[in-house]
Protein backbone atom coordinates (compact mmCIF):
# COMPACT_ATOMS: atom_id res chain seq x y z
CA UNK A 1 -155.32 17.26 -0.58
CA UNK A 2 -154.62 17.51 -4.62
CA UNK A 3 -154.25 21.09 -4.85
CA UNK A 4 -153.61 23.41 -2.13
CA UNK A 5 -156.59 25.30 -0.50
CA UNK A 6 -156.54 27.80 1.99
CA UNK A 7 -158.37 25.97 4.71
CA UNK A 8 -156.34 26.98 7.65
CA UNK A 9 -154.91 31.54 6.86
CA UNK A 10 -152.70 31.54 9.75
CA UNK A 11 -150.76 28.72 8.07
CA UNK A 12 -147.80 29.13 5.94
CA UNK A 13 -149.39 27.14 2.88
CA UNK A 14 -152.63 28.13 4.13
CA UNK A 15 -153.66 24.57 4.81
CA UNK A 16 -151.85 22.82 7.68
CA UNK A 17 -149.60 24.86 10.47
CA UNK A 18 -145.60 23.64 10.40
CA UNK A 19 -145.84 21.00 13.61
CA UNK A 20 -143.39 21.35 16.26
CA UNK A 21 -142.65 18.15 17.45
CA UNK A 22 -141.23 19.29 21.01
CA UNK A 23 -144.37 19.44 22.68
CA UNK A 24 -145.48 15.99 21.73
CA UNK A 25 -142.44 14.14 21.95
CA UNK A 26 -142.46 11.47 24.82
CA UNK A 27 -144.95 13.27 26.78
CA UNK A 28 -147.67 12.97 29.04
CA UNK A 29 -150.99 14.90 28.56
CA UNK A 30 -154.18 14.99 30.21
CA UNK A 31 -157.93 16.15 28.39
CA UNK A 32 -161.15 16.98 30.33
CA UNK A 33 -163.67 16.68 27.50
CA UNK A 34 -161.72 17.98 24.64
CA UNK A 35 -164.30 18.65 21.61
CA UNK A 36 -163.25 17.06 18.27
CA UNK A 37 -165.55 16.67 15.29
CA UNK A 38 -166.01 12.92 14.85
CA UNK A 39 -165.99 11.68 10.63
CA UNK A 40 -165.25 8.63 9.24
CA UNK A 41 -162.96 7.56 6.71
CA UNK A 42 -163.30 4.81 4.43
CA UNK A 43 -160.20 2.63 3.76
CA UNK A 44 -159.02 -0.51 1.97
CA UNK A 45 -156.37 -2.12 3.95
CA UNK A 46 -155.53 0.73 5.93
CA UNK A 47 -155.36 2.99 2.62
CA UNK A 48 -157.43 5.93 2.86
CA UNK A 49 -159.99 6.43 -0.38
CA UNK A 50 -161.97 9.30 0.87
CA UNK A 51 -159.78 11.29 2.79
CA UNK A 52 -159.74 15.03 0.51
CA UNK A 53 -163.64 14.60 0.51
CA UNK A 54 -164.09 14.10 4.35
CA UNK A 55 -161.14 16.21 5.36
CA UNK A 56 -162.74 19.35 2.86
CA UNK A 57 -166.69 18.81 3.85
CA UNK A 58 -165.53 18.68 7.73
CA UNK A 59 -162.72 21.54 7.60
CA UNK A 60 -165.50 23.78 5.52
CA UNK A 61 -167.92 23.53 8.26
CA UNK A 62 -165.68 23.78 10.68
CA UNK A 63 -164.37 27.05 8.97
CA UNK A 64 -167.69 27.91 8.30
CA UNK A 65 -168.70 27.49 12.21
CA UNK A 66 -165.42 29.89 13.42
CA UNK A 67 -164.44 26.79 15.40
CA UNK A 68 -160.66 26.44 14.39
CA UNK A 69 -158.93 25.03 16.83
CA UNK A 70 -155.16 26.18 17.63
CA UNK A 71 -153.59 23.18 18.20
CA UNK A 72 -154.84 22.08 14.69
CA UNK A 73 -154.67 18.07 16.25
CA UNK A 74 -156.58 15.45 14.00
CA UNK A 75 -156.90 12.00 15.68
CA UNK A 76 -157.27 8.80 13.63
CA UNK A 77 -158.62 5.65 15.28
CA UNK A 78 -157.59 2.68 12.76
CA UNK A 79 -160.50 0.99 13.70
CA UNK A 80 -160.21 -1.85 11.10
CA UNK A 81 -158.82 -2.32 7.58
CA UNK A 82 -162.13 -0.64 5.77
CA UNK A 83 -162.53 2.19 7.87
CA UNK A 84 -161.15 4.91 10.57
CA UNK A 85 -162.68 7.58 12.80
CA UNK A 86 -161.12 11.06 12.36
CA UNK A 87 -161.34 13.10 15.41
CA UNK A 88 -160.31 16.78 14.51
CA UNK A 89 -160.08 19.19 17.49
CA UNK A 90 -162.40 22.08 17.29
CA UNK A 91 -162.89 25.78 19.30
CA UNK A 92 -166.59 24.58 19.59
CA UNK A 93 -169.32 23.38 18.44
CA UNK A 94 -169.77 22.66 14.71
CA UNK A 95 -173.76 22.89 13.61
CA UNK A 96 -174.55 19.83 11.12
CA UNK A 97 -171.41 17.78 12.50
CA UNK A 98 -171.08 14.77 14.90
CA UNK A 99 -169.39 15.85 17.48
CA UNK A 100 -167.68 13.79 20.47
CA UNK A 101 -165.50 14.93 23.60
CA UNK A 102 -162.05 12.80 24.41
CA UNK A 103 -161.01 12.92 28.20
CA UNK A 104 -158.33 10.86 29.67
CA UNK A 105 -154.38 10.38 30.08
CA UNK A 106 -152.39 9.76 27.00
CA UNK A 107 -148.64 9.03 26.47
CA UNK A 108 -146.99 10.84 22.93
CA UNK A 109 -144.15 9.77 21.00
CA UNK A 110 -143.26 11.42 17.55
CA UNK A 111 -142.43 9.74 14.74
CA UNK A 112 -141.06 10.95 11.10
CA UNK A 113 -141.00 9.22 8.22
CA UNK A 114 -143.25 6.95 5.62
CA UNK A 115 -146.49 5.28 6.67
CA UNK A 116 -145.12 2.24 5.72
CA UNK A 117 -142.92 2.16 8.85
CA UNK A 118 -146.08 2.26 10.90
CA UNK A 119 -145.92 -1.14 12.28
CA UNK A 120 -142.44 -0.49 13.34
CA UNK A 121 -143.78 2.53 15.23
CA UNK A 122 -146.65 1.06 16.60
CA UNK A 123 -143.63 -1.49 18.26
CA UNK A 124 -142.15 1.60 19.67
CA UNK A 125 -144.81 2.80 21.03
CA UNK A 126 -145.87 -0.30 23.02
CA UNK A 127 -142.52 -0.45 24.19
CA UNK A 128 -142.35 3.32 25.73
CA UNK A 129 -145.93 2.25 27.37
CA UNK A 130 -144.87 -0.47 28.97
CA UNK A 131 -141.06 1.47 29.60
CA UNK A 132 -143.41 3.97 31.71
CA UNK A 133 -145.27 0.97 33.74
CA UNK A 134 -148.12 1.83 32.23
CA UNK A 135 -150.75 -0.11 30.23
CA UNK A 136 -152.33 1.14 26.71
CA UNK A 137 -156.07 0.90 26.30
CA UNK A 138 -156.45 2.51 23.01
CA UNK A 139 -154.13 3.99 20.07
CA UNK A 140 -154.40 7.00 18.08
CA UNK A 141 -152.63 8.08 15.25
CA UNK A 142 -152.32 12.28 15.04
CA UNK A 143 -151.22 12.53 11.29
CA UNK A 144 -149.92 16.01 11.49
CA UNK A 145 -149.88 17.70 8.24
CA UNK A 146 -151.63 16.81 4.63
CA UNK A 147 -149.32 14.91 2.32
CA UNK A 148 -149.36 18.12 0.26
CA UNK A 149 -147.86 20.12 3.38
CA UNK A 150 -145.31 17.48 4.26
CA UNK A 151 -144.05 17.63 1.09
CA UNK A 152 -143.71 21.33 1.53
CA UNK A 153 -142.27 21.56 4.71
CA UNK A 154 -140.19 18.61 4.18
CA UNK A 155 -141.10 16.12 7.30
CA UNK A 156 -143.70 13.67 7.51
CA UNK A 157 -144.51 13.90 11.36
CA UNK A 158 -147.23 11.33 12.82
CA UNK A 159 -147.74 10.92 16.55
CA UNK A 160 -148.59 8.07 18.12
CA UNK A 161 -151.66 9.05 20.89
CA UNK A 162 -151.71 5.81 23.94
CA UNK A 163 -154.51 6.10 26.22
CA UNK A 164 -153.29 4.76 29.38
């Protein structure tokens, strides 16, 4: 986000919550159905272009709707090099929004640092998969604060999300 807008009042900058990386660190998590609001992001190799737009419109109506969630978790599936799917958790159901449910078993490992060491922890994280004896079907990307809010808080956690 540019400029700093109070999307999220229980946060310090009143946009994204400080993460604590503890609970996401090398763990293993199970969801039943958990509701996200499904977007999509345009990209050009990788690069988001529309990200402020899509990430204002959705977190509007999703203020709008009462249906912050917590956890404040937003998903990213790098589905190719023009394009993601943003999967924001909500409280419930968000009227005028695509919404989609995520159940299965996922491994987490935390990572801090610049996007451009992605592929290094994309490495990583196929090697604490397959350290587990497990396989990885799909891989999310749970970019934890705004640029903005990184900058302010100083850490630029991203979590790595294996479906096993």
């Amino acid at each position: 986000m540019a400029k700093m807008e109070i999307l999220n009042p229980e946060a310090e900058t009143g946009c994204c919550k400080r993460f604590n990386p503890a609970p996401w660190d090398g763990k293993e998590i199970t969801w039943k159905g958990r509701l996200f609001l499904k977007d999509h992001v345009t990209s050009f190799f990788h690069i988001p272009l529309n990200m402020d737009k899509i990430m204002e419109k959705d977190m509007g109506m999703i203020a709008k709707a009462g249906a912050l969630d917590q956890d404040q978790i937003m998903l990213s599936d790098e589905k190719s090099m023009w394009g993601s799917d943003i999967f924001i958790a909500v409280s419930k159901e968000v009227p005028g929004a695509k919404m989609e449910r995520i159940s299965g078993t996922f491994l987490t490992k935390v990572f801090e640092g610049q996007y451009s060491d992605m592929g290094r922890w994309i490495k990583e994280m196929e090697k604490f998969v397959e350290s587990k004896g497990r396989k990885q079907k799909k891989l999310y990307f749970f970019y934890t604060t705004c640029p903005a809010c990184a900058k302010v808080y100083g850490k630029n956690w991203t979590v790595l999300v294996a479906e096993i």
